[in-house]
C-alpha atoms as a PDB file:
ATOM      1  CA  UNK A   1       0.000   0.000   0.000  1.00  0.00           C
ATOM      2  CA  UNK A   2       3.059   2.253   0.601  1.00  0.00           C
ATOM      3  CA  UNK A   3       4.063   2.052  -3.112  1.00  0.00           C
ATOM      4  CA  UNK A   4       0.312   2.725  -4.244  1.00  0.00           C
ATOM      5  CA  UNK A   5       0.452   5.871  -2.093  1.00  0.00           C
ATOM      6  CA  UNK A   6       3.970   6.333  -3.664  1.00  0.00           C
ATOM      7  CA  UNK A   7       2.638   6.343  -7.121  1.00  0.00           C
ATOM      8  CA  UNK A   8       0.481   8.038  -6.325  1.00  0.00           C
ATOM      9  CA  UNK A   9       2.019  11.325  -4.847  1.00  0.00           C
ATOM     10  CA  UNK A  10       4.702  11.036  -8.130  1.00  0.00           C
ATOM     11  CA  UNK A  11       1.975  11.693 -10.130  1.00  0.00           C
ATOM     12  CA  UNK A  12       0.605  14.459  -7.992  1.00  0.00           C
ATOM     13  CA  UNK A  13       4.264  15.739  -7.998  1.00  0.00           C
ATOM     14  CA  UNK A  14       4.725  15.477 -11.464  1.00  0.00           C
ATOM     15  CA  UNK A  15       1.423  17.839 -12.283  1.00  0.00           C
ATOM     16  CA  UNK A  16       2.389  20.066 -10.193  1.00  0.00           C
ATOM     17  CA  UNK A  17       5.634  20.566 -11.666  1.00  0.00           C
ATOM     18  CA  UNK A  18       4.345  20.815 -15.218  1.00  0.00           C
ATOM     19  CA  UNK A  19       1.666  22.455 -13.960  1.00  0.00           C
ATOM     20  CA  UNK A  20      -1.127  20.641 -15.370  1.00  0.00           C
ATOM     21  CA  UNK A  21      -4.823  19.427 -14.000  1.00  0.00           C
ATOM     22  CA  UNK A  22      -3.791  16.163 -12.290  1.00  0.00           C
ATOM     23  CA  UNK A  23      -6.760  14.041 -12.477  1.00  0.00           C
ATOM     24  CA  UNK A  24      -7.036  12.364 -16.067  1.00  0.00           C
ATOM     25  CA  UNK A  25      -3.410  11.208 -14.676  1.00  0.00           C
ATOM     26  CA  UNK A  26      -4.953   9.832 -11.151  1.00  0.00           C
ATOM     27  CA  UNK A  27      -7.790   8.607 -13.299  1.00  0.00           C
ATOM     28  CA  UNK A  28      -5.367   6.089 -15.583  1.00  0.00           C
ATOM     29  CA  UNK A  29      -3.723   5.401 -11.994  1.00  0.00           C
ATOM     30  CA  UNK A  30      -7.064   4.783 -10.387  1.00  0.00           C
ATOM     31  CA  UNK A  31      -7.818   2.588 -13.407  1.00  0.00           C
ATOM     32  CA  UNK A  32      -5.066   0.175 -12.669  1.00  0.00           C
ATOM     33  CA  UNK A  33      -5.859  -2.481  -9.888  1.00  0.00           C
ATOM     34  CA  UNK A  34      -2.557  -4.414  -9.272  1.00  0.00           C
ATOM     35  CA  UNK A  35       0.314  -2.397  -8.472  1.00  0.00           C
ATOM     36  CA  UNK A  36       2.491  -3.590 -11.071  1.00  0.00           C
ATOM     37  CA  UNK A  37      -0.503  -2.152 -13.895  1.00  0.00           C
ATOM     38  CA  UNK A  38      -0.028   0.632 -11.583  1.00  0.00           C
ATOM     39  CA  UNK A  39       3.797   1.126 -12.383  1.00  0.00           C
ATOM     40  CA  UNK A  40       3.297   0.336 -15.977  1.00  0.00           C
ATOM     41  CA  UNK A  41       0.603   3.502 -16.489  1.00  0.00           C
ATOM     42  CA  UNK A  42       3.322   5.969 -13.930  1.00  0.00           C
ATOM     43  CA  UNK A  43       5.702   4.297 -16.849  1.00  0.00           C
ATOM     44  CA  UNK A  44       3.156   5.725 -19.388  1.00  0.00           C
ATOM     45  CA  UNK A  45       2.805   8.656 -18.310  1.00  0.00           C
ATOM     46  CA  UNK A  46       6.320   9.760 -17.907  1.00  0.00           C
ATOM     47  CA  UNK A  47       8.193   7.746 -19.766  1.00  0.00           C
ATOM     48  CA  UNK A  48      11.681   7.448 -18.850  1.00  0.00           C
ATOM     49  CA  UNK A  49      11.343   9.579 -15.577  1.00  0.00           C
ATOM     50  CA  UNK A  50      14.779   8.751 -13.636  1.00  0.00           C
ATOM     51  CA  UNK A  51      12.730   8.220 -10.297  1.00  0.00           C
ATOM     52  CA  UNK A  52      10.740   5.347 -11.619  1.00  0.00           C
ATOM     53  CA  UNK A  53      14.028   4.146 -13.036  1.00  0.00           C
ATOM     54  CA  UNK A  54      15.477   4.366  -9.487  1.00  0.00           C
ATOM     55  CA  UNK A  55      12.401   2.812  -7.842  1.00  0.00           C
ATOM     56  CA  UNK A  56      11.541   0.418 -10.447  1.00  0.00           C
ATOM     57  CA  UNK A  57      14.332  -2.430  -9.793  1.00  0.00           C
ATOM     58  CA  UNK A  58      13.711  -2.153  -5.939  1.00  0.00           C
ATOM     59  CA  UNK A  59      10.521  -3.058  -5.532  1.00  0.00           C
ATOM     60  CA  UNK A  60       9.726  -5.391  -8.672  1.00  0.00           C
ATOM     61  CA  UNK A  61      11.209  -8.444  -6.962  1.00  0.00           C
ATOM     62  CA  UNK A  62       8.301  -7.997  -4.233  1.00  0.00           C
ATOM     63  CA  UNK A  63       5.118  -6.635  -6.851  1.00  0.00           C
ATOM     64  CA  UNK A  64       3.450 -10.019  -6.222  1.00  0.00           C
ATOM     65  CA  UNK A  65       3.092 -10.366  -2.815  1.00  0.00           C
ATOM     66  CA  UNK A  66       2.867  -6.767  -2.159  1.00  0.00           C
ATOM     67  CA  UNK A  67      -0.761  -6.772  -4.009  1.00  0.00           C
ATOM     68  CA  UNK A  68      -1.680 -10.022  -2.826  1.00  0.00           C
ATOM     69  CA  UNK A  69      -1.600  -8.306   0.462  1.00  0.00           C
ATOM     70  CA  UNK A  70      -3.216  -5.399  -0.328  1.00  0.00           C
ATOM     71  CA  UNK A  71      -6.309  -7.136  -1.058  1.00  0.00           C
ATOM     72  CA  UNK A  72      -6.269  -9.096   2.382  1.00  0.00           C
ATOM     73  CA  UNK A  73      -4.472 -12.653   1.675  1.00  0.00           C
ATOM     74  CA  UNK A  74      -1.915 -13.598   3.841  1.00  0.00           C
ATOM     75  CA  UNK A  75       1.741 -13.966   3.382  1.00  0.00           C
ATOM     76  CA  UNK A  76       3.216 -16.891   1.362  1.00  0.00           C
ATOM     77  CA  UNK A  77       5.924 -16.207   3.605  1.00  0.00           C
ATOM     78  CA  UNK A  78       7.502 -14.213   6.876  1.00  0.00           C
ATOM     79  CA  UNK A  79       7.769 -10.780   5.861  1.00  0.00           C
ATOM     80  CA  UNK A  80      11.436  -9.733   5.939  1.00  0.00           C
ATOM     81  CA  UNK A  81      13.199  -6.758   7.050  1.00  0.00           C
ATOM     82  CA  UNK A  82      14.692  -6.715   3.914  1.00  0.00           C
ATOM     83  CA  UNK A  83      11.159  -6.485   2.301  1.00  0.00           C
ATOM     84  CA  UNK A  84      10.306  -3.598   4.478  1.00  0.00           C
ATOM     85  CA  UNK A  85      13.917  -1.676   3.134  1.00  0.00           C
ATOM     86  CA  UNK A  86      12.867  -2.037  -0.103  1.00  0.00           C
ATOM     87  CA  UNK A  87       9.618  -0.903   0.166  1.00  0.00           C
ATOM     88  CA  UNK A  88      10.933   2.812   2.116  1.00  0.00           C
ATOM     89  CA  UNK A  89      13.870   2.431  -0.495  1.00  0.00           C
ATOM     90  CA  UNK A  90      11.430   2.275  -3.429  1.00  0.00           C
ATOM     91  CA  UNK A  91       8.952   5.453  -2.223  1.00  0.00           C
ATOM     92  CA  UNK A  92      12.218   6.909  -1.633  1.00  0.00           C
ATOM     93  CA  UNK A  93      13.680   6.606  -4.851  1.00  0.00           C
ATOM     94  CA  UNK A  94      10.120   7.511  -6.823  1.00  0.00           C
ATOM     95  CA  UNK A  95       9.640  10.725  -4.205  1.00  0.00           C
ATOM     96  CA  UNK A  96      13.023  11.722  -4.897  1.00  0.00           C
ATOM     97  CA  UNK A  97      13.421  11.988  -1.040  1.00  0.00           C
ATOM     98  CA  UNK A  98      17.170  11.030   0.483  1.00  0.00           C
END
């Protein structure tokens, strides 16, 4: 849910630095309903963007479970600290926050 949020915020970000009406962009977002569709229309929308490059190949290896979770199943397995880096690594990296 933290990288939904994340993607979410980039795109508010993003409008606001163009400036531009954000909401057909939260729309396609919205439209999405696993994360990785999710990532693929931030990918859309700014193609290229170095933060989604950054975030990208942090939090791919975890997509899967990350959405399975988000709609209430349980782990496959014990969540690892690791997981958790990657995950404040990834919002990080697509926030552009150190």
């Amino acid at each position: 849910m933290a990288l939904d949020d994340a993607l979410r915020r980039f795109v508010l970000q993003q409008a606001l630095l163009a400036p531009r009406d954000p909401e057909p962009d939260l729309a396609r977002l919205d439209g999405a309903m696993a994360t990785r569709d999710r990532l693929a229309a931030v990918h859309q929308l700014h193609p290229g963007h170095p933060q989604i490059a950054a975030a990208e190949p942090i939090v791919e290896p975890h997509l899967n479970g990350w959405n399975r979770a988000a709609h209430g199943n349980p782990p496959t397995s014990p969540v690892e600290l690791t997981e958790i880096d990657a995950a404040d690594a990834g919002c990080r990296a697509l926030l552009g926050i150190s």
